[in-house]
PDB file of N, CA and C in Angstrom:
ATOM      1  N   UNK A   1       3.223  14.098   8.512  1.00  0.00           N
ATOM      2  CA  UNK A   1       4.373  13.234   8.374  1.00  0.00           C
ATOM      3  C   UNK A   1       5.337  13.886   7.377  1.00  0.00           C
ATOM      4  N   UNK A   2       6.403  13.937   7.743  1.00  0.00           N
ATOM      5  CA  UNK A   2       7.580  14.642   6.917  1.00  0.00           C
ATOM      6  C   UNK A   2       7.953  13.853   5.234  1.00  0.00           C
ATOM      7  N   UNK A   3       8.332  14.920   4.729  1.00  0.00           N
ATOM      8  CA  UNK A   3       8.036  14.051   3.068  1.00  0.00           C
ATOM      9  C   UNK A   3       8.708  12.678   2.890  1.00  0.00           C
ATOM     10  N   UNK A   4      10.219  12.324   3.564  1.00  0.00           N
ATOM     11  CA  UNK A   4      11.097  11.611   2.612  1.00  0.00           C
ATOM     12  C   UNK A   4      10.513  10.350   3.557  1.00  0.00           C
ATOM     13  N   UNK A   5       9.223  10.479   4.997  1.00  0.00           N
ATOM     14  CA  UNK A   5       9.395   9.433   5.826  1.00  0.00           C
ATOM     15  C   UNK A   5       7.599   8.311   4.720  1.00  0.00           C
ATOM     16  N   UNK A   6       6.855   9.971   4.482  1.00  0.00           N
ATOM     17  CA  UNK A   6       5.797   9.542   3.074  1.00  0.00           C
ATOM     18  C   UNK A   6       6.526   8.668   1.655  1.00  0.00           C
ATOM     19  N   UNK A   7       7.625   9.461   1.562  1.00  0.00           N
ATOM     20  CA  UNK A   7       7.903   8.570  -0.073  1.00  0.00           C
ATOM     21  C   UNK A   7       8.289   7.109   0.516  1.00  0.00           C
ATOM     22  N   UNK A   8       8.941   7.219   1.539  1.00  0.00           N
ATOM     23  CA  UNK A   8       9.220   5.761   1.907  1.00  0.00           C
ATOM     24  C   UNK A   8       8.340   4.756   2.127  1.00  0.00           C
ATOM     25  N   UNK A   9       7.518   5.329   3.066  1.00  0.00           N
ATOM     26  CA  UNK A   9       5.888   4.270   3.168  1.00  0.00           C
ATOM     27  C   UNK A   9       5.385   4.375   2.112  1.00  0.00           C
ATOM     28  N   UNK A  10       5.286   4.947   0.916  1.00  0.00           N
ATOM     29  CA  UNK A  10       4.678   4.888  -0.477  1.00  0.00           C
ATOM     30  C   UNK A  10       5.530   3.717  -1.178  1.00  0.00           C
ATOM     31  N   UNK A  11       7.139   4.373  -1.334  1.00  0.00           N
ATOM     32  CA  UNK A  11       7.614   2.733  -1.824  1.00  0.00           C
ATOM     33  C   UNK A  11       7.505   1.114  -0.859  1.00  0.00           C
ATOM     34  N   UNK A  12       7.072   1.011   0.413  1.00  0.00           N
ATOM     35  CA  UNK A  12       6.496   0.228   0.806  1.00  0.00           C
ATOM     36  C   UNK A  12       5.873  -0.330   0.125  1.00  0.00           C
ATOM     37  N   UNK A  13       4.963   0.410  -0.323  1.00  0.00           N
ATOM     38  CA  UNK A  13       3.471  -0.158  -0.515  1.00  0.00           C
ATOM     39  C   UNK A  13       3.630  -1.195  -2.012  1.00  0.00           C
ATOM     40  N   UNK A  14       4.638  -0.381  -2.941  1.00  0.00           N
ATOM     41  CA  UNK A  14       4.727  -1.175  -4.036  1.00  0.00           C
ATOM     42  C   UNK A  14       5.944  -2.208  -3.685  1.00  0.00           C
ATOM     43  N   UNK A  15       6.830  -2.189  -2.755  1.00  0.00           N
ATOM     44  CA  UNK A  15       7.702  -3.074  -2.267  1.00  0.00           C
ATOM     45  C   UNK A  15       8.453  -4.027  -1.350  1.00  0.00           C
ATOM     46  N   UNK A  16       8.223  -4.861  -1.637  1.00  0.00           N
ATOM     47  CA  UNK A  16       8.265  -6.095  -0.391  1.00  0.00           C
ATOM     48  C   UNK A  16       9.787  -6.334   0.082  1.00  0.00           C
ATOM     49  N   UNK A  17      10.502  -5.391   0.768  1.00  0.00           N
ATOM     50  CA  UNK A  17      12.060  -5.928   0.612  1.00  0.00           C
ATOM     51  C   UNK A  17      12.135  -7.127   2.217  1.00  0.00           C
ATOM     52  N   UNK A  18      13.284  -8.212   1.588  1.00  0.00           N
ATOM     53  CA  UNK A  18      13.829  -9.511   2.458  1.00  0.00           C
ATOM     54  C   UNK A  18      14.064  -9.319   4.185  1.00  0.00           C
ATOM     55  N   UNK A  19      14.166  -7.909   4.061  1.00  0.00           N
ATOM     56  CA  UNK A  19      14.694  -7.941   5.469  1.00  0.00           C
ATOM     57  C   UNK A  19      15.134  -5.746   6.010  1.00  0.00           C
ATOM     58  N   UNK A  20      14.760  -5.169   6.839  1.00  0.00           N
ATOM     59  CA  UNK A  20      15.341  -3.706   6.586  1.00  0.00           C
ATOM     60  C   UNK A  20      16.304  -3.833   8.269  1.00  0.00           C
ATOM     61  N   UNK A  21      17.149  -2.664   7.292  1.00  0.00           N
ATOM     62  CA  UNK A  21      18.272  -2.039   9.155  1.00  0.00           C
ATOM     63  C   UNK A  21      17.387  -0.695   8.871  1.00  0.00           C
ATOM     64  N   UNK A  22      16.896  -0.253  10.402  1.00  0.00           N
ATOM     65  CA  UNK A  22      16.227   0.558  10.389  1.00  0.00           C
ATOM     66  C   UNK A  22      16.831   1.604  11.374  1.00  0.00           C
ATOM     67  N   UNK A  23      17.439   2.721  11.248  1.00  0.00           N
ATOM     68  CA  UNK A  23      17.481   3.990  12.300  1.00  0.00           C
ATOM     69  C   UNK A  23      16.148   4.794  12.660  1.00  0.00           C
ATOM     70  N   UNK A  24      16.094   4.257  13.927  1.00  0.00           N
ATOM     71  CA  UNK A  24      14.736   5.225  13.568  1.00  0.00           C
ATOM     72  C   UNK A  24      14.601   6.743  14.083  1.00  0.00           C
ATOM     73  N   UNK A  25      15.617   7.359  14.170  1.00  0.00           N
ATOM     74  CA  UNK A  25      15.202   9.224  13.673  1.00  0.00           C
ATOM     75  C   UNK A  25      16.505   9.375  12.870  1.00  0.00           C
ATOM     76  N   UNK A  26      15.811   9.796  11.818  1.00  0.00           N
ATOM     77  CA  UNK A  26      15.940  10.365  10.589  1.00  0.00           C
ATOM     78  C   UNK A  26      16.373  11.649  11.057  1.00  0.00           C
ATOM     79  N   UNK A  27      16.477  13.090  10.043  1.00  0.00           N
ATOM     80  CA  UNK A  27      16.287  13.944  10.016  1.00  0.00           C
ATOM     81  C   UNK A  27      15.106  14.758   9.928  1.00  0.00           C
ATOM     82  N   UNK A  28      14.187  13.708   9.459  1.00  0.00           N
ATOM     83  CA  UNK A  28      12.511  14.109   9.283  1.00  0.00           C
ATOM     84  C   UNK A  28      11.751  14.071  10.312  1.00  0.00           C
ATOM     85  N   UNK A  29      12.497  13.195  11.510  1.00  0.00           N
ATOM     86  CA  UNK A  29      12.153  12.639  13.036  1.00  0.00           C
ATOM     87  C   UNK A  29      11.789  10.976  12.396  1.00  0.00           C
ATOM     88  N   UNK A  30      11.244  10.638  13.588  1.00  0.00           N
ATOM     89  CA  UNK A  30      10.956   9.109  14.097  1.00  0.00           C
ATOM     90  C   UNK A  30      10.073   8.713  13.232  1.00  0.00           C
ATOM     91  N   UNK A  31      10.522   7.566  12.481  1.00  0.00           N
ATOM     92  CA  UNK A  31       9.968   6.802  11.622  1.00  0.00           C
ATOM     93  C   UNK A  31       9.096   5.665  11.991  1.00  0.00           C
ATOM     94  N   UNK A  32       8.533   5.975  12.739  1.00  0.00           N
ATOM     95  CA  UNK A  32       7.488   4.976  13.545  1.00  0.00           C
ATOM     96  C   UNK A  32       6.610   4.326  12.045  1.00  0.00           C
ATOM     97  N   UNK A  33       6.404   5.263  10.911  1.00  0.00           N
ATOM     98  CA  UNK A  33       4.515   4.889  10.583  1.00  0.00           C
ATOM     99  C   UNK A  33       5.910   4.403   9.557  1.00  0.00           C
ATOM    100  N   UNK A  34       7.077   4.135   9.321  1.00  0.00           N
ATOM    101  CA  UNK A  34       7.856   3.081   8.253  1.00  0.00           C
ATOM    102  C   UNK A  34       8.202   1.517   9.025  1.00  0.00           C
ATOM    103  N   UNK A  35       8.472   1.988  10.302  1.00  0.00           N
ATOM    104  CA  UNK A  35       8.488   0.053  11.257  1.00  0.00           C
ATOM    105  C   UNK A  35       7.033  -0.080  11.578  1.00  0.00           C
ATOM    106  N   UNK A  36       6.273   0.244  11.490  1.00  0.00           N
ATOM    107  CA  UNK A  36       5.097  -0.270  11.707  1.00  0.00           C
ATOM    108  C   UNK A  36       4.183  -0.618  10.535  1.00  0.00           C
ATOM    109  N   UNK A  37       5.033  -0.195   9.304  1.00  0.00           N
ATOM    110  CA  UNK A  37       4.569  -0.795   8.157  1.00  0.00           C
ATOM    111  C   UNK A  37       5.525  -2.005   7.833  1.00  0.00           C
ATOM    112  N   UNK A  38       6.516  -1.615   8.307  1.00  0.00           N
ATOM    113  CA  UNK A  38       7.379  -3.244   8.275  1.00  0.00           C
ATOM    114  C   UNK A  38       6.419  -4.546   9.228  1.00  0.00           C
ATOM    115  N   UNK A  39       6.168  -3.612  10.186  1.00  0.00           N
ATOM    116  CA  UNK A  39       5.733  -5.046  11.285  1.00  0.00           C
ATOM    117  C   UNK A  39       4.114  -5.409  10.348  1.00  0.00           C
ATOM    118  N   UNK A  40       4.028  -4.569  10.087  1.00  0.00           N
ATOM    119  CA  UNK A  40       2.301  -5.357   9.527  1.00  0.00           C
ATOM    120  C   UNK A  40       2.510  -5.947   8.390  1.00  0.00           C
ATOM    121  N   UNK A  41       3.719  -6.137   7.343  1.00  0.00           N
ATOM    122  CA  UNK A  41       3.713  -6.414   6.341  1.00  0.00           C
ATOM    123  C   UNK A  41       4.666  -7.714   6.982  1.00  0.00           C
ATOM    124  N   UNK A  42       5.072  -8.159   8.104  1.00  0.00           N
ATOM    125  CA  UNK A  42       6.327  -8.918   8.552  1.00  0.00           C
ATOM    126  C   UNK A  42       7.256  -8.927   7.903  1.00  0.00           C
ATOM    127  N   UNK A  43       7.889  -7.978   7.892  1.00  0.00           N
ATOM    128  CA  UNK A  43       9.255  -7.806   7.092  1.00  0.00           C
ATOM    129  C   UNK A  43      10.372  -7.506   8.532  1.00  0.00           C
ATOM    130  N   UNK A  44      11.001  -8.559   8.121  1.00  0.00           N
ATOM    131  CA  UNK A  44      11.947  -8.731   9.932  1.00  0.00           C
ATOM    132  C   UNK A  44      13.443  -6.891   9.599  1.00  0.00           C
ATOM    133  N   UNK A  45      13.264  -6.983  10.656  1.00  0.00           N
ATOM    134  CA  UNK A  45      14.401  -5.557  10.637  1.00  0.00           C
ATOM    135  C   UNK A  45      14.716  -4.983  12.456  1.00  0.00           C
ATOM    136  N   UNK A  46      16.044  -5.009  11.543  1.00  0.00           N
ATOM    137  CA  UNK A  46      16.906  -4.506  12.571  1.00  0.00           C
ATOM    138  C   UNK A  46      16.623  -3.218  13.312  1.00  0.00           C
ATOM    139  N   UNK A  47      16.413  -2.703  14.543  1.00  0.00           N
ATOM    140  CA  UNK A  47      16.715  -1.279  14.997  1.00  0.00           C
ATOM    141  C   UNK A  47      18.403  -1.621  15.614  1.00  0.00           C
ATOM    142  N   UNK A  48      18.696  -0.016  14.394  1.00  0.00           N
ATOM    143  CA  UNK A  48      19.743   0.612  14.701  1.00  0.00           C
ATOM    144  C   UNK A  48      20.306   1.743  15.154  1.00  0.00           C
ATOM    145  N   UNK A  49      20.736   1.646  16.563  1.00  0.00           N
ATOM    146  CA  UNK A  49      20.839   3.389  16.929  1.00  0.00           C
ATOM    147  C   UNK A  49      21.867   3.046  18.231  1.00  0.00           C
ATOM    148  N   UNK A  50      21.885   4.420  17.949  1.00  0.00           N
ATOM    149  CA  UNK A  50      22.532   5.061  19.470  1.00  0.00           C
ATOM    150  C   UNK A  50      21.632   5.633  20.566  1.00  0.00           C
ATOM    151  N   UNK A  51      20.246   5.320  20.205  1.00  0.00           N
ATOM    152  CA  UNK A  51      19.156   5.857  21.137  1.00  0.00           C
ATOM    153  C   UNK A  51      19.129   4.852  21.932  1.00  0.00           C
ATOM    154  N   UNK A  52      18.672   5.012  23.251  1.00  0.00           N
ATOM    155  CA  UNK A  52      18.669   4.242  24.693  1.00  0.00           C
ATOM    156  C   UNK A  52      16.943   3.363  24.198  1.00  0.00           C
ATOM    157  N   UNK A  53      16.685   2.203  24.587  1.00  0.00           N
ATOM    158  CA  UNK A  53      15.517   1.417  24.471  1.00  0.00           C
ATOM    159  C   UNK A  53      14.099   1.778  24.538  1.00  0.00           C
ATOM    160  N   UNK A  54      14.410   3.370  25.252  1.00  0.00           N
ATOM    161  CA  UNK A  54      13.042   4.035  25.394  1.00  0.00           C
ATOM    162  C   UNK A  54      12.256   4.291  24.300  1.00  0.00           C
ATOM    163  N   UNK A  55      13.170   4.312  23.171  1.00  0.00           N
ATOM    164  CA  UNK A  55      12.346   3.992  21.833  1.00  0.00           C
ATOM    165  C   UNK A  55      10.845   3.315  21.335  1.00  0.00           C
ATOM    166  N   UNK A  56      11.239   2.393  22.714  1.00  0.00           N
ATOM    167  CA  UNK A  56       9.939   1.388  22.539  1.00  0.00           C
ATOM    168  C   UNK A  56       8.667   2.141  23.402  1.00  0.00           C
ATOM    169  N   UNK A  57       9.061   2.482  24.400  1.00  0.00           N
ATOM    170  CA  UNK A  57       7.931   3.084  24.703  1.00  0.00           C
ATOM    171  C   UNK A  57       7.514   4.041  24.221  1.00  0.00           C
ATOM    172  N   UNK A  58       7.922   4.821  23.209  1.00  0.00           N
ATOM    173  CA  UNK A  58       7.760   5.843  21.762  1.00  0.00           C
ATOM    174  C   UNK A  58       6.491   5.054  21.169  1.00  0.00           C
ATOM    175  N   UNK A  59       7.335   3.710  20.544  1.00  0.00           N
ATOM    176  CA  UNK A  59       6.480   3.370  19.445  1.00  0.00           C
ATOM    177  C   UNK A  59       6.890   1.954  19.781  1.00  0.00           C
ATOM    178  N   UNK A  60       5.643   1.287  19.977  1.00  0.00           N
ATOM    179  CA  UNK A  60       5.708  -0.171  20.218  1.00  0.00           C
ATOM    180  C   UNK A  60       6.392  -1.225  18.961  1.00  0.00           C
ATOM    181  N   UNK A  61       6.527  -0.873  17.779  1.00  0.00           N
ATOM    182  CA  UNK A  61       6.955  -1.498  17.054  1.00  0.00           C
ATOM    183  C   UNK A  61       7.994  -1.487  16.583  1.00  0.00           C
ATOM    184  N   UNK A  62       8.728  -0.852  17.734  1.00  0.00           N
ATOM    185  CA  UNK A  62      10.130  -0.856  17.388  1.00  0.00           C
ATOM    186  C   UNK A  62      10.556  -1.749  18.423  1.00  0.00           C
ATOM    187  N   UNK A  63       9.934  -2.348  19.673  1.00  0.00           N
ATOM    188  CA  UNK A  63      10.373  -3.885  19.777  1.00  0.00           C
ATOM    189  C   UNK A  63      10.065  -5.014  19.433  1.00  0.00           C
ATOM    190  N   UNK A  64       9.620  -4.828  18.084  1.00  0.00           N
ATOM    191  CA  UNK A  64       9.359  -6.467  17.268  1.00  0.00           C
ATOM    192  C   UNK A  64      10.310  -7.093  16.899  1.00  0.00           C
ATOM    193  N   UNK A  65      11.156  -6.332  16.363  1.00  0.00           N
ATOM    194  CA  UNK A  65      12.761  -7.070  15.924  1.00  0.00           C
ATOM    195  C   UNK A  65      13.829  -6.607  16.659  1.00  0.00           C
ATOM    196  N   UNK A  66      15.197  -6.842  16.460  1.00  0.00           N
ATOM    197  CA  UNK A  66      16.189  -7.107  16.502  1.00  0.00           C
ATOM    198  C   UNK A  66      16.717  -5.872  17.259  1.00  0.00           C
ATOM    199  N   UNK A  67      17.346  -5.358  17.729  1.00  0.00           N
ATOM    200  CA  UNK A  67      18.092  -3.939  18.320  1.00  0.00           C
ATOM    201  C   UNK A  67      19.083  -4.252  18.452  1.00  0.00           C
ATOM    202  N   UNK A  68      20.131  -3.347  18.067  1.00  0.00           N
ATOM    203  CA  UNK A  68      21.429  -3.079  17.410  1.00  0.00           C
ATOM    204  C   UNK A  68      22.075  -1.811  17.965  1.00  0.00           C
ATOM    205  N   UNK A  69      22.655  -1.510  19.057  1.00  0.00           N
ATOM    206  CA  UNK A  69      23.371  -0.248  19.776  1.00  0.00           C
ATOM    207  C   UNK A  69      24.567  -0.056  18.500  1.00  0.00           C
ATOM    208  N   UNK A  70      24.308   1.265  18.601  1.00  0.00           N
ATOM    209  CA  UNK A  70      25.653   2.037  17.299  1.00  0.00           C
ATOM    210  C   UNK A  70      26.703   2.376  18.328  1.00  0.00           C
ATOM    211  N   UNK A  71      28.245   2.188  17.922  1.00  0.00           N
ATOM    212  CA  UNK A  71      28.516   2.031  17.176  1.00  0.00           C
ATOM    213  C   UNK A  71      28.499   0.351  17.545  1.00  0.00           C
ATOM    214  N   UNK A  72      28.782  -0.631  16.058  1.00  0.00           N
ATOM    215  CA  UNK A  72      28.574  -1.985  16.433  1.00  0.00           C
ATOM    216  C   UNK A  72      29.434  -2.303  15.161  1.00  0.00           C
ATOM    217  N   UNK A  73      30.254  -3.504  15.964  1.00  0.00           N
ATOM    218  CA  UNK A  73      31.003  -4.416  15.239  1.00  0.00           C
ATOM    219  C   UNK A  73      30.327  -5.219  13.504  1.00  0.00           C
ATOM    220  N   UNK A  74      30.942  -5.355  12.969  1.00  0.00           N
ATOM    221  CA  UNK A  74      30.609  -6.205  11.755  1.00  0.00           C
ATOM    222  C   UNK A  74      30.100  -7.625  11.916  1.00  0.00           C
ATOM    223  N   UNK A  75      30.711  -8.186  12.706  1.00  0.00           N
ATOM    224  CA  UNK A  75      30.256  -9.265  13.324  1.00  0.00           C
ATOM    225  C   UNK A  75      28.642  -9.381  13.721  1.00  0.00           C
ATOM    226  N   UNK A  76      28.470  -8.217  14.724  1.00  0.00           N
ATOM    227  CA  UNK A  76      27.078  -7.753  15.629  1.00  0.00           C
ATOM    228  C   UNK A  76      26.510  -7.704  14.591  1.00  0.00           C
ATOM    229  N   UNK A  77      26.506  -6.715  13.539  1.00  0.00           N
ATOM    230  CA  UNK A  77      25.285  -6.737  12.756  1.00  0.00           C
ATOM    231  C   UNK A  77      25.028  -7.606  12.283  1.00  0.00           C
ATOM    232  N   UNK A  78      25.623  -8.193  11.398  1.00  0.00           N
ATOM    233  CA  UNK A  78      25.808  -9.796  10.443  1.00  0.00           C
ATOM    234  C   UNK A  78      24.929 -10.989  11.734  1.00  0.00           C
ATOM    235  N   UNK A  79      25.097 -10.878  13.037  1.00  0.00           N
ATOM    236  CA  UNK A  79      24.498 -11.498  13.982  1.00  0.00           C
ATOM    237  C   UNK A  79      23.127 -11.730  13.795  1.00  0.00           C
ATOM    238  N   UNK A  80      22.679  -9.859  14.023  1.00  0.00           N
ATOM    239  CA  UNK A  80      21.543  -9.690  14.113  1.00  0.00           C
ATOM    240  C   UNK A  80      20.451  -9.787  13.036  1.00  0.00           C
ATOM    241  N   UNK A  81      21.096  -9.545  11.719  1.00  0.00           N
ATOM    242  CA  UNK A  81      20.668  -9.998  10.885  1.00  0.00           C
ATOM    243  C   UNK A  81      20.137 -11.226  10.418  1.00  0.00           C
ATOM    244  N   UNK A  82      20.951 -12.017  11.040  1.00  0.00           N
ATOM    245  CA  UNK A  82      20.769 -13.083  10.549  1.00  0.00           C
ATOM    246  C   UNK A  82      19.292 -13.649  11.654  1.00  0.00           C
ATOM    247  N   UNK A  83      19.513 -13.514  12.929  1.00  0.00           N
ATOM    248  CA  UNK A  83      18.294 -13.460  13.844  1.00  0.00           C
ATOM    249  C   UNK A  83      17.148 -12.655  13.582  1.00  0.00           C
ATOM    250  N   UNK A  84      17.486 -11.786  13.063  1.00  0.00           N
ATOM    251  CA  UNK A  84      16.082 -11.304  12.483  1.00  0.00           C
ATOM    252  C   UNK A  84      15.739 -11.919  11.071  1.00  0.00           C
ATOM    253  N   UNK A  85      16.158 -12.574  10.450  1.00  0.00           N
ATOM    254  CA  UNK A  85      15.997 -13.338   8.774  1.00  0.00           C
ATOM    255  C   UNK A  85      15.126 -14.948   9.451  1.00  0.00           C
ATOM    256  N   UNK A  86      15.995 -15.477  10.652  1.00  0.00           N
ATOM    257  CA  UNK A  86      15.452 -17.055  10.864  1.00  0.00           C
ATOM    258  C   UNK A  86      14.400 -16.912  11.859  1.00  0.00           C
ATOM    259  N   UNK A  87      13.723 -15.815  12.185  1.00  0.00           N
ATOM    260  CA  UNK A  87      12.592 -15.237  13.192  1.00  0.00           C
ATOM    261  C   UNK A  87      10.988 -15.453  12.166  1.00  0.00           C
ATOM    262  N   UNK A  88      11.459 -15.301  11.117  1.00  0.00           N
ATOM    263  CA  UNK A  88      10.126 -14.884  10.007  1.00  0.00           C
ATOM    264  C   UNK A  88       9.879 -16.708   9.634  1.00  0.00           C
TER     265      UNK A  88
END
């Protein structure tokens, strides 16, 4: 697993955040083992991308929450957010 996708699942571990927007490829690649520490910890979060839905068949836990096509209105996100906050 690429370093910055480790420090992140490490600050996981000590941190419980309200809600994440998640892109999931990085530059490190696909952050699967960071939404799948969201989904086991239920921490509701957005996928955000310009990647087509096949994502999910990548990594199943990137259809637990919310999906968000880039580019997206202010409105859209603020939407989805909020649907992923009253889901938990």
């Amino acid at each position: 697993m690429p370093d910055r996708i480790l420090l992140l699942v490490a600050w996981l571990e000590d941190n419980a955040p309200s809600m994440a927007i998640v892109d999931p490829h990085l530059s490190d690649g696909l952050c699967s083992a960071v939404v799948r520490h969201l989904a086991r910890g239920q921490v509701p979060f957005v996928v955000y991308s310009g990647e087509p839905r096949s994502l999910i068949d990548e990594e199943p836990a990137f259809g637990n929450d919310e999906h968000l096509s880039r580019p997206a209105m202010p409105d859209d996100v603020i939407a989805a957010v909020r649907r992923a906050l009253a889901a938990v």
